[in-house]
PDB file of N, CA and C in Angstrom:
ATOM      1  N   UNK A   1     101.088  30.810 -63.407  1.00  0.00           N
ATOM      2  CA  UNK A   1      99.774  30.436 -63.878  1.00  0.00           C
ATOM      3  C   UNK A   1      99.924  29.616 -65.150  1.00  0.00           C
ATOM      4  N   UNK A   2      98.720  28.983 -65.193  1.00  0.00           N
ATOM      5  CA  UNK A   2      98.979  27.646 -66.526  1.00  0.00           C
ATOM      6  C   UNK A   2      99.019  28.883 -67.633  1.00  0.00           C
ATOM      7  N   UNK A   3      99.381  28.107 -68.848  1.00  0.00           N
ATOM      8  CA  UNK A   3      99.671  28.838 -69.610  1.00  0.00           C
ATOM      9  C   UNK A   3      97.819  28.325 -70.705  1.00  0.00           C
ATOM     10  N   UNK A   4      97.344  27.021 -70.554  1.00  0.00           N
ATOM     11  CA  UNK A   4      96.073  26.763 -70.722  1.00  0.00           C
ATOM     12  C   UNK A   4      95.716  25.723 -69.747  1.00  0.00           C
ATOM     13  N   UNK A   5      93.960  25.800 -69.968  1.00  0.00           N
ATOM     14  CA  UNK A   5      93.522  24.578 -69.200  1.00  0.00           C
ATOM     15  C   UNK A   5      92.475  23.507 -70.133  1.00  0.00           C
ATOM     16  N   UNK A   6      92.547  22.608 -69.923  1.00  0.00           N
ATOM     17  CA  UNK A   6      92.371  21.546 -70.920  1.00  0.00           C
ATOM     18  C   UNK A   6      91.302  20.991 -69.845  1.00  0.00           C
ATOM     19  N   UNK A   7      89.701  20.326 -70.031  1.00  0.00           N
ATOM     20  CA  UNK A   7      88.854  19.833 -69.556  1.00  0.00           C
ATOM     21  C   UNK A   7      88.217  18.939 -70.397  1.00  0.00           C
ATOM     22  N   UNK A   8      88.120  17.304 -70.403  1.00  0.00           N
ATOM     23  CA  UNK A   8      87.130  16.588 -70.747  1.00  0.00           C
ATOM     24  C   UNK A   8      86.159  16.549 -69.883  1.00  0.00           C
ATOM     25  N   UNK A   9      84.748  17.445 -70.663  1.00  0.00           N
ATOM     26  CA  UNK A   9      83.883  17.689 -69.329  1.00  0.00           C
ATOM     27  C   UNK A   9      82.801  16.589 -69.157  1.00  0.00           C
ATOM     28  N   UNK A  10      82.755  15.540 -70.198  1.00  0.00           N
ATOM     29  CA  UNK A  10      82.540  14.377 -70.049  1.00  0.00           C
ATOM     30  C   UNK A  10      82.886  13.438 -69.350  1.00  0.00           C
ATOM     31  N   UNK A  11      84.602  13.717 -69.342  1.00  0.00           N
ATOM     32  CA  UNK A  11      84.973  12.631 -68.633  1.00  0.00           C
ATOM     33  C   UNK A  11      85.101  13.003 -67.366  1.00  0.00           C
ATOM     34  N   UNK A  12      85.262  14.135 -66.660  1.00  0.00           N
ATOM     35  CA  UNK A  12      84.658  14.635 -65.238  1.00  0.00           C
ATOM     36  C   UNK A  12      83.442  14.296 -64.756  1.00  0.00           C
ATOM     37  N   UNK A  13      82.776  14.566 -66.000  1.00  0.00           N
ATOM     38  CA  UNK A  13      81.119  14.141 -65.309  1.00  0.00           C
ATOM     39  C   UNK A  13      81.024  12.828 -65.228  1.00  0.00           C
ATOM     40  N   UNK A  14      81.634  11.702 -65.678  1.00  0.00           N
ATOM     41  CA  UNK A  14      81.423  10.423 -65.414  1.00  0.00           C
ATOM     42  C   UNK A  14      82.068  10.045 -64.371  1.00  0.00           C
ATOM     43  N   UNK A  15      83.506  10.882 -64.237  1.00  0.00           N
ATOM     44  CA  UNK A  15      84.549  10.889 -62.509  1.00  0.00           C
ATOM     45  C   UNK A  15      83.210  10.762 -61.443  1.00  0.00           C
ATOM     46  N   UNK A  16      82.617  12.209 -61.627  1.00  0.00           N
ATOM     47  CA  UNK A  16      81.601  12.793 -60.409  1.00  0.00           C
ATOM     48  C   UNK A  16      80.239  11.452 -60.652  1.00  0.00           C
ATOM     49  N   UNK A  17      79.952  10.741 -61.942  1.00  0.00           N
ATOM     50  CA  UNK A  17      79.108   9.794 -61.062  1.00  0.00           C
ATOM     51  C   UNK A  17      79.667   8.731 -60.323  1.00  0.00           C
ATOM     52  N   UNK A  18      80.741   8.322 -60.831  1.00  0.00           N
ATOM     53  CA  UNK A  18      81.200   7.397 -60.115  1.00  0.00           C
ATOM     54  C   UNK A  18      81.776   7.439 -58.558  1.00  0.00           C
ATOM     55  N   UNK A  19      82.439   8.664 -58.358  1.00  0.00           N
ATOM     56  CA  UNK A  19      82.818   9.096 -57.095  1.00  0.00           C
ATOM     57  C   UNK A  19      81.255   9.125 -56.268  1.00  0.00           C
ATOM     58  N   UNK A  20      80.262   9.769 -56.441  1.00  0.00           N
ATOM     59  CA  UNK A  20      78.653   9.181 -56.024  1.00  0.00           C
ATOM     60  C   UNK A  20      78.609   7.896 -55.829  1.00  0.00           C
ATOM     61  N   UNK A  21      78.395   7.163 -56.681  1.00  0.00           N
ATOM     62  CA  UNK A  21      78.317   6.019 -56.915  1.00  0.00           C
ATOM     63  C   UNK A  21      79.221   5.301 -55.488  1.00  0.00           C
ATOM     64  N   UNK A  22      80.632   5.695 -55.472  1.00  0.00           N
ATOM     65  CA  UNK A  22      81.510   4.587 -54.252  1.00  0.00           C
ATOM     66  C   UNK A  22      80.728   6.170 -52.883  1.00  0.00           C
ATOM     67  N   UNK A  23      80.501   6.811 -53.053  1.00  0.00           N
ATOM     68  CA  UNK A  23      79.758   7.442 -50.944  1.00  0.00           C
ATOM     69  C   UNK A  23      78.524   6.297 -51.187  1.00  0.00           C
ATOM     70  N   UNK A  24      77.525   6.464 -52.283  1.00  0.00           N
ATOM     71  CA  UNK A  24      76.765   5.291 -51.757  1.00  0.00           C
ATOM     72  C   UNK A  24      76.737   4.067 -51.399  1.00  0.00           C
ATOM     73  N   UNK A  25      78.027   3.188 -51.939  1.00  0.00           N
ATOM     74  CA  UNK A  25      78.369   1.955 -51.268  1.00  0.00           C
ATOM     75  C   UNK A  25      79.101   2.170 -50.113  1.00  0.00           C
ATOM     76  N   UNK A  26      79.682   3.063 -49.969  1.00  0.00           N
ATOM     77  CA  UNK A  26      80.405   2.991 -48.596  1.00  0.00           C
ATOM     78  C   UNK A  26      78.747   3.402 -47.366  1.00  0.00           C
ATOM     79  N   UNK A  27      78.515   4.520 -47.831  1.00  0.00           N
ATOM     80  CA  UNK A  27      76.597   4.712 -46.838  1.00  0.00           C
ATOM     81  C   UNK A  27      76.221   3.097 -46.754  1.00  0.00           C
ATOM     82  N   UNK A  28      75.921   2.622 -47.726  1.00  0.00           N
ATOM     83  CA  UNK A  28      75.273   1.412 -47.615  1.00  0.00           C
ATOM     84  C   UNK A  28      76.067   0.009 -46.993  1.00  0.00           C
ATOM     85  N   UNK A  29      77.545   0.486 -47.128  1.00  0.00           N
ATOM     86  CA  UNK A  29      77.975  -0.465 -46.164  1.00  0.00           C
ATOM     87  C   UNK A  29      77.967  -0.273 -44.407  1.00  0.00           C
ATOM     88  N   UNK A  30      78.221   1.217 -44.254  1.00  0.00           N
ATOM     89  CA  UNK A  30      78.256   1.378 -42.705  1.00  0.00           C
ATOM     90  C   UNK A  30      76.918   1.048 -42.390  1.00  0.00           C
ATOM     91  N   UNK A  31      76.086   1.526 -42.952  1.00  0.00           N
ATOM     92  CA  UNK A  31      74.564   1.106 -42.909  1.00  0.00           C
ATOM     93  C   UNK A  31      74.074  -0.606 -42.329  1.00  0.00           C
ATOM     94  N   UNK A  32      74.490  -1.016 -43.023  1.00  0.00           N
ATOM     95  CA  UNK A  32      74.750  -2.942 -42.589  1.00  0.00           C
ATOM     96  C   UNK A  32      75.789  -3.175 -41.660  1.00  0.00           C
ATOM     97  N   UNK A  33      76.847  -2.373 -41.389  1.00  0.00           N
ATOM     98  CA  UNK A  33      77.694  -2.338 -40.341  1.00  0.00           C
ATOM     99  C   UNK A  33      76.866  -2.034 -39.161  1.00  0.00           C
ATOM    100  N   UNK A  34      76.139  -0.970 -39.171  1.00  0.00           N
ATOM    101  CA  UNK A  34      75.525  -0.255 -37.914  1.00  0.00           C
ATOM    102  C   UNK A  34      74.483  -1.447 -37.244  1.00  0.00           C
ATOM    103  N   UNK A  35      73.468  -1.785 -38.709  1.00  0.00           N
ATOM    104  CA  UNK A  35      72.473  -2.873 -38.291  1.00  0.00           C
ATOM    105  C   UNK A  35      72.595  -3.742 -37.743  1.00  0.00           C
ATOM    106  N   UNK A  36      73.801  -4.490 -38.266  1.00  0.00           N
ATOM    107  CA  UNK A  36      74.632  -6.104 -37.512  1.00  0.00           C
ATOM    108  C   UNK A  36      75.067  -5.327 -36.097  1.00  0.00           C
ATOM    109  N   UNK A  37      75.604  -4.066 -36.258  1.00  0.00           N
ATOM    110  CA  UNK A  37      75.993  -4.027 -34.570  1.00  0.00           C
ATOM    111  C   UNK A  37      75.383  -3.777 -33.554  1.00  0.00           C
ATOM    112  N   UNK A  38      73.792  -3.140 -33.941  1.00  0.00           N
ATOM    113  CA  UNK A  38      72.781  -2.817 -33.387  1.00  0.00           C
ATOM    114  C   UNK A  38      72.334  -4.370 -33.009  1.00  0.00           C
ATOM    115  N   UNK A  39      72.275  -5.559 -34.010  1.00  0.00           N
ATOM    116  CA  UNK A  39      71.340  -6.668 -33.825  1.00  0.00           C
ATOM    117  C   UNK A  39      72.078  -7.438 -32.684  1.00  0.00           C
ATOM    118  N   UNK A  40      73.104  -7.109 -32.436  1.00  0.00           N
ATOM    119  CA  UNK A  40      74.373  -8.081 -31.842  1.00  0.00           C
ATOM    120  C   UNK A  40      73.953  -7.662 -30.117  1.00  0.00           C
ATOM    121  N   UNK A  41      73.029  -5.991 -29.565  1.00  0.00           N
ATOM    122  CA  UNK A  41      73.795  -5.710 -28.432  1.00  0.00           C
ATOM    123  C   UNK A  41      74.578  -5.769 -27.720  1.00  0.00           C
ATOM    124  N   UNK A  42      74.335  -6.028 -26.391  1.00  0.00           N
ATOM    125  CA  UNK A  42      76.030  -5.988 -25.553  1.00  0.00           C
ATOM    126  C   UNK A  42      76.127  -7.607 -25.193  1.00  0.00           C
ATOM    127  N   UNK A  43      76.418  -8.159 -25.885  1.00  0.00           N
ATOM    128  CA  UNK A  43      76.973  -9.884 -25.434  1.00  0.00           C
ATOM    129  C   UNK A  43      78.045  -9.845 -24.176  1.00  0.00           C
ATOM    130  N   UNK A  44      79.295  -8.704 -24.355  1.00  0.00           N
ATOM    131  CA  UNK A  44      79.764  -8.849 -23.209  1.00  0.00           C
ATOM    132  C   UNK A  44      79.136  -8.570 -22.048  1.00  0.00           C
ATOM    133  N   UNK A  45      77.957  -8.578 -21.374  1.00  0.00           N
ATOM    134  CA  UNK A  45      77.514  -8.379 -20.074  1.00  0.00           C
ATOM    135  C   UNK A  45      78.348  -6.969 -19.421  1.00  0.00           C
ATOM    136  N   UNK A  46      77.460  -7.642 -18.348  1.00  0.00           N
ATOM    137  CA  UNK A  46      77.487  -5.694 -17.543  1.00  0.00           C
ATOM    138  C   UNK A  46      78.437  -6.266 -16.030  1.00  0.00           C
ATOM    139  N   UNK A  47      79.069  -7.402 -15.986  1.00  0.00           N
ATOM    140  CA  UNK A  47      79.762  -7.518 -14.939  1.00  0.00           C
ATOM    141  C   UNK A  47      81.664  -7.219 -15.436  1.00  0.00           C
ATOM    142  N   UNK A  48      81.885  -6.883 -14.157  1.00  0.00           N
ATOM    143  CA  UNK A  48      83.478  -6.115 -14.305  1.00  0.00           C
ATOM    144  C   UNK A  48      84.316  -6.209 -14.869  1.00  0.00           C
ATOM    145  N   UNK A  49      84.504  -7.486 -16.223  1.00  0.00           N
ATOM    146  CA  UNK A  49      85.165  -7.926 -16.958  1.00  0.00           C
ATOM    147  C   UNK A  49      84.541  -6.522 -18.652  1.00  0.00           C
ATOM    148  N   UNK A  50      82.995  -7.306 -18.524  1.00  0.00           N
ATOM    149  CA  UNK A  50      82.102  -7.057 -19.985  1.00  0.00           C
ATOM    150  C   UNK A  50      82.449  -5.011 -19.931  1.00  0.00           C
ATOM    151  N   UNK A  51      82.217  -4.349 -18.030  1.00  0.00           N
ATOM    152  CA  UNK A  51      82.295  -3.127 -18.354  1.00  0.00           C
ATOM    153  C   UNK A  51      84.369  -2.690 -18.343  1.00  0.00           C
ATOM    154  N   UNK A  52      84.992  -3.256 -18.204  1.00  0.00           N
ATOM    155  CA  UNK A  52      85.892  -2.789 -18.541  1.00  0.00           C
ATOM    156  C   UNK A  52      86.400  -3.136 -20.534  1.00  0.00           C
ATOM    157  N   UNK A  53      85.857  -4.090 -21.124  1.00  0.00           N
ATOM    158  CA  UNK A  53      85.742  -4.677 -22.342  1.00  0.00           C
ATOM    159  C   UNK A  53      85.279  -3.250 -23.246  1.00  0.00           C
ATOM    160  N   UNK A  54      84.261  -3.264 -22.687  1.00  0.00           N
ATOM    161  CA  UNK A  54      83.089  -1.562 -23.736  1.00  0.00           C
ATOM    162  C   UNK A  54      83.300  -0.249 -22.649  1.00  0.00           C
ATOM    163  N   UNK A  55      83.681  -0.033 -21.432  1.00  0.00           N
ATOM    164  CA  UNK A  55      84.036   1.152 -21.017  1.00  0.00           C
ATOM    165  C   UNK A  55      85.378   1.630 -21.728  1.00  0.00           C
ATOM    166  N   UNK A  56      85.767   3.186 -21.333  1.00  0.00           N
ATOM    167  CA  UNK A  56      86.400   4.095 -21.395  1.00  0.00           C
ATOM    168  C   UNK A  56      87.186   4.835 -22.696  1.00  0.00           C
ATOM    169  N   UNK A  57      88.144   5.275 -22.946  1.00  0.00           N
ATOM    170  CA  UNK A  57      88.289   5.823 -24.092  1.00  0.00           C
ATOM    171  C   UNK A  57      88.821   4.868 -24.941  1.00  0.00           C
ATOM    172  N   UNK A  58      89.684   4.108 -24.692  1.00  0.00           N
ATOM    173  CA  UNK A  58      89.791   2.723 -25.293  1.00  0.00           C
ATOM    174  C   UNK A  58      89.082   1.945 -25.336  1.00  0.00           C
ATOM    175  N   UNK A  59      87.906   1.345 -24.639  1.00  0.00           N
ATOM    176  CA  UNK A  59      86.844   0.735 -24.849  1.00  0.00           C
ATOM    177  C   UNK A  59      86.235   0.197 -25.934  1.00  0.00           C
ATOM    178  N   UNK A  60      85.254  -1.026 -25.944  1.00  0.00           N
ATOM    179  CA  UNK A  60      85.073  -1.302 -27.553  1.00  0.00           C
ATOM    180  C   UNK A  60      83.976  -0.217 -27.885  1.00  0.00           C
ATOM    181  N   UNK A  61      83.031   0.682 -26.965  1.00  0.00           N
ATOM    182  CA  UNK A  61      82.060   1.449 -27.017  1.00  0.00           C
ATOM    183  C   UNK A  61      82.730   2.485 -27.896  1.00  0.00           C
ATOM    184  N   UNK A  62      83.723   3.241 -27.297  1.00  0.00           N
ATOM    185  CA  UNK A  62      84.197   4.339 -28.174  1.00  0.00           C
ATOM    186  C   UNK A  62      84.765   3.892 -28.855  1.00  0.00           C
ATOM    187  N   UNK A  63      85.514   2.918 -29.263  1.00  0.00           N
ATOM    188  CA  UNK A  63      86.150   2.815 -30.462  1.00  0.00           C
ATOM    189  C   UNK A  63      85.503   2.408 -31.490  1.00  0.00           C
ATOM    190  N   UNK A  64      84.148   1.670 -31.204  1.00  0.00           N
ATOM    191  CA  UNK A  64      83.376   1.756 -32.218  1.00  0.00           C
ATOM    192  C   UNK A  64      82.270   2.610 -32.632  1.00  0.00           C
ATOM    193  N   UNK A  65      82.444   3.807 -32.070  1.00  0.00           N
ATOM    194  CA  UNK A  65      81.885   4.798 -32.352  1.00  0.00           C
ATOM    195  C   UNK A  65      82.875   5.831 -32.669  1.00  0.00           C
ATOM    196  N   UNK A  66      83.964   5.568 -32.898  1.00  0.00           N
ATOM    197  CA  UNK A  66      85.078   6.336 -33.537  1.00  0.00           C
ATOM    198  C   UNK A  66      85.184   5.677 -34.912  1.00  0.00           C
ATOM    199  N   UNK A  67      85.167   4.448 -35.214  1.00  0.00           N
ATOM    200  CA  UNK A  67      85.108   3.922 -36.490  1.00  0.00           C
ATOM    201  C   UNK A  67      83.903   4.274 -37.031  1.00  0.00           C
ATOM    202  N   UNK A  68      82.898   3.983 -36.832  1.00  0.00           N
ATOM    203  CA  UNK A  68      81.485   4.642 -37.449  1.00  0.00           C
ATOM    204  C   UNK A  68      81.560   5.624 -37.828  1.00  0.00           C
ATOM    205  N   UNK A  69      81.735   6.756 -37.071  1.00  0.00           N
ATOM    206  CA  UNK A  69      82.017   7.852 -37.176  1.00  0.00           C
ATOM    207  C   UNK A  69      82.470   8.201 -38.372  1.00  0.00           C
ATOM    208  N   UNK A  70      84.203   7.868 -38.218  1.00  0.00           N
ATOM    209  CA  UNK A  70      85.264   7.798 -39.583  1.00  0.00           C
ATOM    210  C   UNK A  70      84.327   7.209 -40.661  1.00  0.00           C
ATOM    211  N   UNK A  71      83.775   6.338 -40.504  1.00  0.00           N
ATOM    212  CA  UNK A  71      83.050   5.450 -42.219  1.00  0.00           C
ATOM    213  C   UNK A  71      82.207   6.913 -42.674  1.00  0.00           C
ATOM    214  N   UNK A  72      81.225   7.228 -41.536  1.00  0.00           N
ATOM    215  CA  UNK A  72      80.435   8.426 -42.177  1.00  0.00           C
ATOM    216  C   UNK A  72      81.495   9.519 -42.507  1.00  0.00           C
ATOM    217  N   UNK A  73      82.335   9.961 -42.110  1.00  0.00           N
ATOM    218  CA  UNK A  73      83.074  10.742 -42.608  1.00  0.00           C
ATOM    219  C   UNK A  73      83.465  10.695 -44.052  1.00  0.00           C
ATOM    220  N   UNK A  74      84.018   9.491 -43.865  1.00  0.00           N
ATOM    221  CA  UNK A  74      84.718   8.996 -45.514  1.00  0.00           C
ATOM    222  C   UNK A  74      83.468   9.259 -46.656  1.00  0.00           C
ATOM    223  N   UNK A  75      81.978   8.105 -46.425  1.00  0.00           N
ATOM    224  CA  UNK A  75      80.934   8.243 -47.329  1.00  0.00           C
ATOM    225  C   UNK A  75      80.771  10.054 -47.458  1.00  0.00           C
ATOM    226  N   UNK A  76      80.892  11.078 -46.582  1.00  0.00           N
ATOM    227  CA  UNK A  76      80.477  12.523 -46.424  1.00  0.00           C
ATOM    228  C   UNK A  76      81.318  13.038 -47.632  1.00  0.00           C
ATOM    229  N   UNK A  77      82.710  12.790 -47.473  1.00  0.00           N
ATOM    230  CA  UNK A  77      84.123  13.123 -48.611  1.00  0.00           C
ATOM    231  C   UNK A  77      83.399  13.128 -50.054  1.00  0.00           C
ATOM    232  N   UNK A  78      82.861  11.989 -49.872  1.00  0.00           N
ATOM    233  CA  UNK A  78      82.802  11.601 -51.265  1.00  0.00           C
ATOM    234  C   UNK A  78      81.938  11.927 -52.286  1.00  0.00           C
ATOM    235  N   UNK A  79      80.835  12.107 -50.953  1.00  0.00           N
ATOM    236  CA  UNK A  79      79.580  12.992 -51.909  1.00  0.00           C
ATOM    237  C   UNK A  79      80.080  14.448 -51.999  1.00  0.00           C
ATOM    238  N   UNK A  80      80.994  15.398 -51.211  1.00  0.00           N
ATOM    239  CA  UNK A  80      81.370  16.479 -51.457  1.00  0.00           C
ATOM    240  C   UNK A  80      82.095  16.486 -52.671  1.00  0.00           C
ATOM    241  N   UNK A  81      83.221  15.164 -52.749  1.00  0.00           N
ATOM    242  CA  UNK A  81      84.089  14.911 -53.664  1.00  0.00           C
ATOM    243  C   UNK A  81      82.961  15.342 -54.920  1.00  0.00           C
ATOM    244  N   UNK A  82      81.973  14.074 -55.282  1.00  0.00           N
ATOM    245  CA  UNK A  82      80.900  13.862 -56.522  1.00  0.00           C
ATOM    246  C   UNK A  82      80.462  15.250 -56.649  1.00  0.00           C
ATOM    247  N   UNK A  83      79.608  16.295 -55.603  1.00  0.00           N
ATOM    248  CA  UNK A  83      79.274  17.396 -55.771  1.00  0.00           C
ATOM    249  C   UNK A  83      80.009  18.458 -56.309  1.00  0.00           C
ATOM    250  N   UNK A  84      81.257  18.583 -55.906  1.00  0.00           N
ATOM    251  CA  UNK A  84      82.237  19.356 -56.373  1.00  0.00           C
ATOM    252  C   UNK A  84      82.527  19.123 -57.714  1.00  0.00           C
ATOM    253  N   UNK A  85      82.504  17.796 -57.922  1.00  0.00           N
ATOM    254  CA  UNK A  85      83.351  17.347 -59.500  1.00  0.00           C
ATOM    255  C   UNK A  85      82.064  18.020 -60.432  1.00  0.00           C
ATOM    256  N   UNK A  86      81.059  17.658 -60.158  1.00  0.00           N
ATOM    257  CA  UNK A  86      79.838  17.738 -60.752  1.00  0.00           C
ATOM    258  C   UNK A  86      80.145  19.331 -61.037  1.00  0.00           C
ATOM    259  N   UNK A  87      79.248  20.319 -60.013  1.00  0.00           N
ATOM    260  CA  UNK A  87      79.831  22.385 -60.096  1.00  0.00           C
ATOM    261  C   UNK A  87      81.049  22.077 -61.517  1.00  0.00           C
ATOM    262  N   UNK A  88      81.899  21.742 -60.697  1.00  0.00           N
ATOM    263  CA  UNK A  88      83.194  22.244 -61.854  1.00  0.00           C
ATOM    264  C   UNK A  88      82.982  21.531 -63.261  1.00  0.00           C
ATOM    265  N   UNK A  89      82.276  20.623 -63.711  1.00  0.00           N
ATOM    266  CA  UNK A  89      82.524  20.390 -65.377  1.00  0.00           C
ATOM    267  C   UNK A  89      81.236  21.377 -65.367  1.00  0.00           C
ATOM    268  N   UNK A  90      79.999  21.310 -64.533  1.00  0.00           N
ATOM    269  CA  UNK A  90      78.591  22.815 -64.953  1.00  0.00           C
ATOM    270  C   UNK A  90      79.871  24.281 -65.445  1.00  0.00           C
ATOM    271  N   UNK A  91      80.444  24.333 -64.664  1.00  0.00           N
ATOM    272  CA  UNK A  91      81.348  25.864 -64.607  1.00  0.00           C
ATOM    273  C   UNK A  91      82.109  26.005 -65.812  1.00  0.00           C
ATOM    274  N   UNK A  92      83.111  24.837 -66.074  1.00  0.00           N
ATOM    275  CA  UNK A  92      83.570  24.910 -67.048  1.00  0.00           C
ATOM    276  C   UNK A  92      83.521  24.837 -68.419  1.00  0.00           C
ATOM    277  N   UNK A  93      82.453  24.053 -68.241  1.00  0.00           N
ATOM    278  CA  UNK A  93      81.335  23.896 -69.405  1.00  0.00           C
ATOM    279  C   UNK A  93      80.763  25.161 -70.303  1.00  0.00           C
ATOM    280  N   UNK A  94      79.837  25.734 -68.937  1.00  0.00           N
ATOM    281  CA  UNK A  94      79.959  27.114 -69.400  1.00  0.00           C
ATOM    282  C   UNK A  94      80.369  28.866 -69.340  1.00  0.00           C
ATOM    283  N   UNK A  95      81.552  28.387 -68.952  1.00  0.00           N
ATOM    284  CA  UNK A  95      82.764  28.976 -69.359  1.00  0.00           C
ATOM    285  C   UNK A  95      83.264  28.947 -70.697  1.00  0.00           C
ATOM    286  N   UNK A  96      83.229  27.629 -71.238  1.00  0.00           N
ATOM    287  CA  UNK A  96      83.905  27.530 -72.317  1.00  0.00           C
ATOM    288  C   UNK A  96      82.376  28.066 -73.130  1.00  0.00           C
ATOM    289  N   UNK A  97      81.808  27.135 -73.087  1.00  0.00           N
ATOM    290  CA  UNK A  97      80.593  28.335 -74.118  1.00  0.00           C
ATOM    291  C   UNK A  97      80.284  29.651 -74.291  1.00  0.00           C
ATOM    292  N   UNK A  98      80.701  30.150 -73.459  1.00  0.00           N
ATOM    293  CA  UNK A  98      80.549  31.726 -72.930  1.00  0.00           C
ATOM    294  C   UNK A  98      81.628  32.278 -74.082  1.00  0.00           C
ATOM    295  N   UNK A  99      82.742  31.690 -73.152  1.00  0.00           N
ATOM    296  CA  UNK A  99      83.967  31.793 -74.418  1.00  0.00           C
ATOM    297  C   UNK A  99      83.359  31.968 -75.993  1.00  0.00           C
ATOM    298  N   UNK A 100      83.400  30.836 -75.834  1.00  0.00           N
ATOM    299  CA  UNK A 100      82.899  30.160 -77.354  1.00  0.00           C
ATOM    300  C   UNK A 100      82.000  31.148 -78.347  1.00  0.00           C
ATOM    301  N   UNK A 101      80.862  31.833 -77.387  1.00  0.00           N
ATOM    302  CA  UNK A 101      80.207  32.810 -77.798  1.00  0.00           C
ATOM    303  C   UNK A 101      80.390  33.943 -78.006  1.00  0.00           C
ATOM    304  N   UNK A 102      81.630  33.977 -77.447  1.00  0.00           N
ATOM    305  CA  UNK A 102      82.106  35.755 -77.618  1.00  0.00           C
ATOM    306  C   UNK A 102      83.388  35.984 -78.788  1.00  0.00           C
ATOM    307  N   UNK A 103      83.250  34.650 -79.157  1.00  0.00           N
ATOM    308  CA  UNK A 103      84.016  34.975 -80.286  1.00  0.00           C
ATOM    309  C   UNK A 103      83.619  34.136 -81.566  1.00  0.00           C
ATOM    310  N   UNK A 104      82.290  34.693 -81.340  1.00  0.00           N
ATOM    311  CA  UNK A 104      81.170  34.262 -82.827  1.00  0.00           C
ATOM    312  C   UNK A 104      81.026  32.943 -82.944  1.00  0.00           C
ATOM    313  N   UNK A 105      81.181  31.880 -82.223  1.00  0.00           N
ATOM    314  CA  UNK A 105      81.127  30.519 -82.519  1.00  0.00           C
ATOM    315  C   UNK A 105      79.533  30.138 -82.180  1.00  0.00           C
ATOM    316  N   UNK A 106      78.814  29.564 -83.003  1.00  0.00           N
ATOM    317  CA  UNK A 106      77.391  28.794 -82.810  1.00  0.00           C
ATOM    318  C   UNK A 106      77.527  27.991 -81.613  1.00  0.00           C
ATOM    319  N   UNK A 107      76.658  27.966 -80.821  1.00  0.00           N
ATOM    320  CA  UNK A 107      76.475  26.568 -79.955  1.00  0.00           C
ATOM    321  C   UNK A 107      75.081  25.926 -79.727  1.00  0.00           C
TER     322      UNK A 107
END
């Protein structure tokens, strides 16, 4: 076990906006990803070339719904990432005040 733990809970809390800050550009990019691919529909056609093109597990259908997917995943990380960072400087914060208070210090 550490022997101490050392927290700039400032500079965590500015980590956790910024880690916010990149899930919402990544949201807002799949977001314009999704729209352009929505506006585009199926250009390859529905004859035996276009359905082997967007059919099956290799397909451009699933694979671009495996990438989508992954983007929302990643933007999901990140707000857990921001949320988490955020809890832990609240916790440690007051922790250390707690501290702080139990051994007569003003806050």
């Amino acid at each position: 076990m550490a022997d101490k733990v050392e927290v700039n809970a400032e500079a965590l809390h500015t980590a956790a906006d910024k880690t916010a800050q990149v899930h919402d550009q990544v949201r807002d990019i799949l977001s314009s990803l999704q729209n352009a691919l929505s506006a585009k529909g199926t250009p390859w056609g529905n004859d035996e070339y276009g359905q082997r093109f967007a059919g099956g597990e290799n397909g451009y259908l699933a694979q671009s719904g495996n990438q989508t997917d992954g983007i929302a995943t990643i933007a999901t990380s990140f707000d857990h990432f921001a949320t988490t960072q955020s809890k832990a400087t609240d916790a440690l914060t007051g922790v250390d005040g707690s501290n702080a208070r139990g051994f007569g210090a003003d806050s």
